[in-house]
C-alpha atoms as a PDB file:
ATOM      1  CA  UNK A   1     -94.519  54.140 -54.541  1.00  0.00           C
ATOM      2  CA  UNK A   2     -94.987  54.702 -58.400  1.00  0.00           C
ATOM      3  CA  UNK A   3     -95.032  52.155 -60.456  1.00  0.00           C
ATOM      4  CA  UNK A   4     -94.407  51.831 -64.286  1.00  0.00           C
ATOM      5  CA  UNK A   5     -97.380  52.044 -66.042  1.00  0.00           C
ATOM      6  CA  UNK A   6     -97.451  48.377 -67.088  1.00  0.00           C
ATOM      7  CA  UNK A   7     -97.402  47.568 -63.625  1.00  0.00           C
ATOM      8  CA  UNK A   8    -100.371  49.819 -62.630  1.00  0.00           C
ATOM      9  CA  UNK A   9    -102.408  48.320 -65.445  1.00  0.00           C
ATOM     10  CA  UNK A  10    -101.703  44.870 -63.466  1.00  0.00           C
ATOM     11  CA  UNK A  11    -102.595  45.819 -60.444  1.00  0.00           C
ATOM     12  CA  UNK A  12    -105.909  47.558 -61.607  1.00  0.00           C
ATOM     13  CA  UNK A  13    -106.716  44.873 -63.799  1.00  0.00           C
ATOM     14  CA  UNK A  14    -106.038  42.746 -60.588  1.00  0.00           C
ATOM     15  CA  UNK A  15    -107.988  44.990 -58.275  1.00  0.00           C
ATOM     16  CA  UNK A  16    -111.089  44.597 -60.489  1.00  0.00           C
ATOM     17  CA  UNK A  17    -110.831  40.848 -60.681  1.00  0.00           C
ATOM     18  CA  UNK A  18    -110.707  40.602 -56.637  1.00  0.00           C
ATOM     19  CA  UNK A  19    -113.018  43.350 -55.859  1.00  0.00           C
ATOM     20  CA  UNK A  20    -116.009  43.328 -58.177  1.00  0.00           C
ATOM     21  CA  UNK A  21    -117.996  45.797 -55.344  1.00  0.00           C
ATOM     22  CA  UNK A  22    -117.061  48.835 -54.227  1.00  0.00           C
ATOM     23  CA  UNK A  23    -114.698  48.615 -51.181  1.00  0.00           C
ATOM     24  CA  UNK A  24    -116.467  51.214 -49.367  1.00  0.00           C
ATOM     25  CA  UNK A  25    -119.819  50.924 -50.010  1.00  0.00           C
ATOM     26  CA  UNK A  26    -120.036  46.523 -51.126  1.00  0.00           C
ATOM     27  CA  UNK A  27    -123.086  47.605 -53.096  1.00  0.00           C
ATOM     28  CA  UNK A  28    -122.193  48.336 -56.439  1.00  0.00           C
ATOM     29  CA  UNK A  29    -120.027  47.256 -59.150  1.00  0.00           C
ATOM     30  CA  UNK A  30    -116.300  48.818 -58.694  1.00  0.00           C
ATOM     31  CA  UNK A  31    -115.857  50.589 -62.049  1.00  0.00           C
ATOM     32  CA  UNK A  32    -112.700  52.784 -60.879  1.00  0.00           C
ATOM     33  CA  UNK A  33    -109.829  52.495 -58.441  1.00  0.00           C
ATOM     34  CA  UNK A  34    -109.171  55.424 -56.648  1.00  0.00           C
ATOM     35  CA  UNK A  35    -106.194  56.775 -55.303  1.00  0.00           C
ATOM     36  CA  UNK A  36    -105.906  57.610 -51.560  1.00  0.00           C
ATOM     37  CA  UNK A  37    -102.562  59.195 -51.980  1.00  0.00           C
ATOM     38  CA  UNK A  38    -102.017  61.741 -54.896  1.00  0.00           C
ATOM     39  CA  UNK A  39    -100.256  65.062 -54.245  1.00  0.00           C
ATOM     40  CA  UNK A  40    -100.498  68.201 -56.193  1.00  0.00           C
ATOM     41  CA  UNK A  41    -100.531  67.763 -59.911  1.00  0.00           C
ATOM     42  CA  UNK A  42     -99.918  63.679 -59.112  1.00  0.00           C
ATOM     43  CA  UNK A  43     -96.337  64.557 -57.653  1.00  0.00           C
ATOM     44  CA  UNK A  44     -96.563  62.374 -54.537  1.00  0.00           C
ATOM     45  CA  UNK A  45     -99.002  59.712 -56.131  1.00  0.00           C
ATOM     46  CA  UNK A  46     -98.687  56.443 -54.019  1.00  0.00           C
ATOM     47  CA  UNK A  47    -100.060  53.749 -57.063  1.00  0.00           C
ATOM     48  CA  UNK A  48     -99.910  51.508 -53.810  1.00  0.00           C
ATOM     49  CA  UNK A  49    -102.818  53.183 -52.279  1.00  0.00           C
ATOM     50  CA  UNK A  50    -105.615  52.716 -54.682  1.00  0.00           C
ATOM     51  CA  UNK A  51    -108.660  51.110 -53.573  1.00  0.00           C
ATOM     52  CA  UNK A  52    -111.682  49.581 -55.943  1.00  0.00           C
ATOM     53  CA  UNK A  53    -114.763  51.789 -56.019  1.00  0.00           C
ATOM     54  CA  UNK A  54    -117.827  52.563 -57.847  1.00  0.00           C
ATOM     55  CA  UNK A  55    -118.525  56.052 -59.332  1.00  0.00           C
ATOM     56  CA  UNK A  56    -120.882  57.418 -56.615  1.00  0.00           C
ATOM     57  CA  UNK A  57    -118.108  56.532 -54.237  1.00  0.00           C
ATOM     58  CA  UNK A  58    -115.114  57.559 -55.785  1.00  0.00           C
ATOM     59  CA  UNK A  59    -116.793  61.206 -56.132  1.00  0.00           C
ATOM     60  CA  UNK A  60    -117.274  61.268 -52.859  1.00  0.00           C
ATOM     61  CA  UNK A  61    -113.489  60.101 -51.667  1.00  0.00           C
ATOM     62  CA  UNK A  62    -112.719  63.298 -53.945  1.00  0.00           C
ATOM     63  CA  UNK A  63    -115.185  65.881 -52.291  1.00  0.00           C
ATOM     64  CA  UNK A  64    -113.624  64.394 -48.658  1.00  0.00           C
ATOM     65  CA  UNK A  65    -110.108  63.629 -49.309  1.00  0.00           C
ATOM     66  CA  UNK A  66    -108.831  63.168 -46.233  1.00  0.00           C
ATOM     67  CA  UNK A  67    -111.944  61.109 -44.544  1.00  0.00           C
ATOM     68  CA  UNK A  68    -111.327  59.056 -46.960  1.00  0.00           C
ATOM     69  CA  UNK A  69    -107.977  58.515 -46.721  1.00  0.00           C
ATOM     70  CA  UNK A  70    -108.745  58.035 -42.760  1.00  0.00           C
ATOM     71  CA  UNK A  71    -111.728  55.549 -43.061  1.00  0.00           C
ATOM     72  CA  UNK A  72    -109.961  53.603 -45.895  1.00  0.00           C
ATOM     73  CA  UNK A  73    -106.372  53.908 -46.065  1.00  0.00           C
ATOM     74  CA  UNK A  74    -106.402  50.154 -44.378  1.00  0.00           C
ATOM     75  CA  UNK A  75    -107.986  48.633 -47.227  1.00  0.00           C
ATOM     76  CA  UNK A  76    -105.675  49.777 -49.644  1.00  0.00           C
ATOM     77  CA  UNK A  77    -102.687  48.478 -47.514  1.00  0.00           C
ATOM     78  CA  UNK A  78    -104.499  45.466 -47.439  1.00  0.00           C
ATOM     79  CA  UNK A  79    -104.912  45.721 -51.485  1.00  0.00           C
ATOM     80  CA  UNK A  80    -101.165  45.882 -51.971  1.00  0.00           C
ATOM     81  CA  UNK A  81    -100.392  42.689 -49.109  1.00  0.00           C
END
């Protein structure tokens, strides 16, 4: 689901409030929220299926995009509950 860009600047801003660590590693601070679901160009992007992470960690859901969207779609589902 896409959602207007108001709304995504919600649910961010809401994402970072709830989840001050990373969701995959619960080390270090969360200073992005990555998308598990964004097709070519951002044509399927799913603004449902982001998930709070630090830096190190969002690199790496990029370099092993579909791992990550294995190990961690859950959380994201959980996110948008």
């Amino acid at each position: 689901m896409k959602l207007s860009k108001k709304a995504l600047k919600q649910y961010k801003a809401y994402l970072a409030q709830e989840y001050p660590l990373c969701q995959i590693c619960n080390q270090k601070q969360a200073q992005d929220a990555h998308h598990l679901r964004f097709g070519c160009y951002g044509a399927d992007k799913d603004d449902t299926s982001l998930i709070a992470v630090d830096r190190e960690c969002h690199e790496w859901c990029h370099q092993n995009k579909h791992e990550s969207q294995e190990k961690y779609e859950h959380i994201a589902k959980e996110n948008w509950e």
